[in-house]
C-alpha atoms as a PDB file:
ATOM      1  CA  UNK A   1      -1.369 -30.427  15.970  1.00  0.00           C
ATOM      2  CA  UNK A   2       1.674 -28.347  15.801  1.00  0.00           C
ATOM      3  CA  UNK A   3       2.160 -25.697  18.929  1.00  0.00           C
ATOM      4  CA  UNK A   4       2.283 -21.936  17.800  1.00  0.00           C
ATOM      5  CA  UNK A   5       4.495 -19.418  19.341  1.00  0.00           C
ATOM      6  CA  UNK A   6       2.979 -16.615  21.276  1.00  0.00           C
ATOM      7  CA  UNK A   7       2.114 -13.934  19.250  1.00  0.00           C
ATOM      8  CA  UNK A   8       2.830 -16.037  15.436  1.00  0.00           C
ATOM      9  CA  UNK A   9      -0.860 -15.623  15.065  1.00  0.00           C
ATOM     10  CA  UNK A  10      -0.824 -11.651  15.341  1.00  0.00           C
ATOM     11  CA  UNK A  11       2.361 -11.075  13.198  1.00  0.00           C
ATOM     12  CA  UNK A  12       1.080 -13.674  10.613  1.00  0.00           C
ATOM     13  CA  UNK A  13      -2.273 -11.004  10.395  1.00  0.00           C
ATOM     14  CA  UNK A  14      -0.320  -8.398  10.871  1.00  0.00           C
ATOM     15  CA  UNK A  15       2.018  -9.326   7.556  1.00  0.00           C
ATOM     16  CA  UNK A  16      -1.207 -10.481   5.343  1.00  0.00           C
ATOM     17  CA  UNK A  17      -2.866  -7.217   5.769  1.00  0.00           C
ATOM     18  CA  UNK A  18       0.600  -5.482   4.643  1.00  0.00           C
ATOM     19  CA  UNK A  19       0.199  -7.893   1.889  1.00  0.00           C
ATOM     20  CA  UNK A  20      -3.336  -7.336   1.003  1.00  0.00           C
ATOM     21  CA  UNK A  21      -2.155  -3.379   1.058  1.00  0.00           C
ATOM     22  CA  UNK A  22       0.722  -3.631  -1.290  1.00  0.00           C
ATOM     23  CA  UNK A  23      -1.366  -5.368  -3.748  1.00  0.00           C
ATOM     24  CA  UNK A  24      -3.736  -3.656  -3.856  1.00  0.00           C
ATOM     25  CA  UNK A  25      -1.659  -0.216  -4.734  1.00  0.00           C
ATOM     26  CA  UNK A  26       0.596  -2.027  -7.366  1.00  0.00           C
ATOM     27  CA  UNK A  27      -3.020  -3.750  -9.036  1.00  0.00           C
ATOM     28  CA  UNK A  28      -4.295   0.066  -9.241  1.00  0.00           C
ATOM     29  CA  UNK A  29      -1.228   1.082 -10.850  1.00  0.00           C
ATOM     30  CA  UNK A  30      -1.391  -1.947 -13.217  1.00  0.00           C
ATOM     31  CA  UNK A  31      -4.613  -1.296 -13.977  1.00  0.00           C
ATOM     32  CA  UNK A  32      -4.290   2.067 -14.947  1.00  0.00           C
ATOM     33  CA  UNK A  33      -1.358   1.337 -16.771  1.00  0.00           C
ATOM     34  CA  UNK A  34       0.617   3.375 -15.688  1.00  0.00           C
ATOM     35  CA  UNK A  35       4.524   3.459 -14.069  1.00  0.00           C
ATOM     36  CA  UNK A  36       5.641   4.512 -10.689  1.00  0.00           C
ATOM     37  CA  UNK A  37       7.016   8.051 -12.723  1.00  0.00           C
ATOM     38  CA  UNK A  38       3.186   8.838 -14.058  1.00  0.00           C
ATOM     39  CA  UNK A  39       1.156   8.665 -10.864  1.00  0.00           C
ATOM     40  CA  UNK A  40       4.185  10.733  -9.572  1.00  0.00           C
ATOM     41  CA  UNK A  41       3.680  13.491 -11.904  1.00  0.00           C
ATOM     42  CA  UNK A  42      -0.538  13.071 -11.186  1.00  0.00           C
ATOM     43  CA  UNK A  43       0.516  13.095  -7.485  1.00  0.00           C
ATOM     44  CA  UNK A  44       2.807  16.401  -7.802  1.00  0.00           C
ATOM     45  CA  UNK A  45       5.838  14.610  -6.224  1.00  0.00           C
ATOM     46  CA  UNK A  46       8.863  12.530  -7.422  1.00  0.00           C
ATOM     47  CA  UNK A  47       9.041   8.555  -8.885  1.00  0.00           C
ATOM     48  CA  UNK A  48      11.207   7.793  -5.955  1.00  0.00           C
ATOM     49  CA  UNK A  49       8.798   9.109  -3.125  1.00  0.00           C
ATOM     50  CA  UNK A  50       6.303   6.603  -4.710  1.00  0.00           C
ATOM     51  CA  UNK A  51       8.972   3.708  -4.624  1.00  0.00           C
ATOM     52  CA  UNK A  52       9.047   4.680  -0.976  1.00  0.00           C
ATOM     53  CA  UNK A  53       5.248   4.860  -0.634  1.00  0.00           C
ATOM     54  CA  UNK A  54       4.713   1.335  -1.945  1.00  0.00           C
ATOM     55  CA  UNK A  55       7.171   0.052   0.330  1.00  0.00           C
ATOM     56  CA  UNK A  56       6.642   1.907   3.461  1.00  0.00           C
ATOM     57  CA  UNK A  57       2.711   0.101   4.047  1.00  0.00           C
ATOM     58  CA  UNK A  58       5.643  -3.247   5.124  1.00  0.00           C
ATOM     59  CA  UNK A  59       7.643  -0.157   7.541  1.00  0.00           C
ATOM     60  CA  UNK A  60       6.771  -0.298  11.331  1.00  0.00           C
ATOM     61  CA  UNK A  61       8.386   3.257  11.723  1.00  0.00           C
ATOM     62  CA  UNK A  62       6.211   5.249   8.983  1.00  0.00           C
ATOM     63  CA  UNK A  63       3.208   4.512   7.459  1.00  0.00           C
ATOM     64  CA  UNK A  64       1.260   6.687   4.686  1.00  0.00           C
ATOM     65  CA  UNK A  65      -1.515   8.986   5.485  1.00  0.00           C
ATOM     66  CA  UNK A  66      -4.679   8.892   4.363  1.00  0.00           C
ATOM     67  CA  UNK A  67      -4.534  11.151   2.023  1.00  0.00           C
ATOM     68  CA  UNK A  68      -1.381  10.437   0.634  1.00  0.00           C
ATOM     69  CA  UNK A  69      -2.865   6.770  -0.023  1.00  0.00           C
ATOM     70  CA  UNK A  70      -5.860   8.388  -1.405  1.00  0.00           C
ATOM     71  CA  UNK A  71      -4.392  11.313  -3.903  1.00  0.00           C
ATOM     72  CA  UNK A  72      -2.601   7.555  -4.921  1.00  0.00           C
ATOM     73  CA  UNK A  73      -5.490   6.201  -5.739  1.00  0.00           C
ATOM     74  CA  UNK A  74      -7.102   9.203  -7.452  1.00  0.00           C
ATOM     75  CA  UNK A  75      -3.589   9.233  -9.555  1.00  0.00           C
ATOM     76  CA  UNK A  76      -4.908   5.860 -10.547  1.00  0.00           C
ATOM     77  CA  UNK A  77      -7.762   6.487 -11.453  1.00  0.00           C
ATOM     78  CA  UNK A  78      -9.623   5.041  -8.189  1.00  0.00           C
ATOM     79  CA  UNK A  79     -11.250   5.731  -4.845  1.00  0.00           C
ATOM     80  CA  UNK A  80      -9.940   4.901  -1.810  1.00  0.00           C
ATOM     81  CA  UNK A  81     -12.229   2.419   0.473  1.00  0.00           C
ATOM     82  CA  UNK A  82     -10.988   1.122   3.792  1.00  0.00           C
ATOM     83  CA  UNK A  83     -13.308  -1.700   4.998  1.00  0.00           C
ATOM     84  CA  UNK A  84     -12.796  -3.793   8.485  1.00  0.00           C
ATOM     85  CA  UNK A  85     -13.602  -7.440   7.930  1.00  0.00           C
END
């Protein structure tokens, strides 16, 4: 059995939950069919702030509110549900 390094186990979580986030925005979007451009203009802001959005859930420094990830979902037609498994 191979020997982890301290604290592998946490970043390993740490980078699936990102993960699990990420898709989960870009499968609403898909779903809804829509681009990054259209849940902008639902959203009131710009294409690029949503290019940021779906890339800052991986950013240590800033991470979305709530309601910023929720008015995304809403843009895509969905509700936003956090569950802790």
């Amino acid at each position: 059995m191979a020997m982890q390094r301290p604290g592998f186990q946490a970043a390993w979580e740490a980078s699936e939950e990102e993960y699990a986030a990420i898709s989960e925005l870009l499968q609403a979007r898909k779903e809804a069919g829509l681009t990054q451009e259209e849940v902008a203009t639902r959203m009131g802001t710009t294409q690029s702030a949503i290019s940021r959005l779906e890339a800052s859930i991986r950013s240590n420094s800033h991470s979305p509110s709530f309601a910023t990830l929720r008015k995304y979902a809403h843009a895509c037609g969905k509700r936003l549900i956090i569950k802790m498994v």
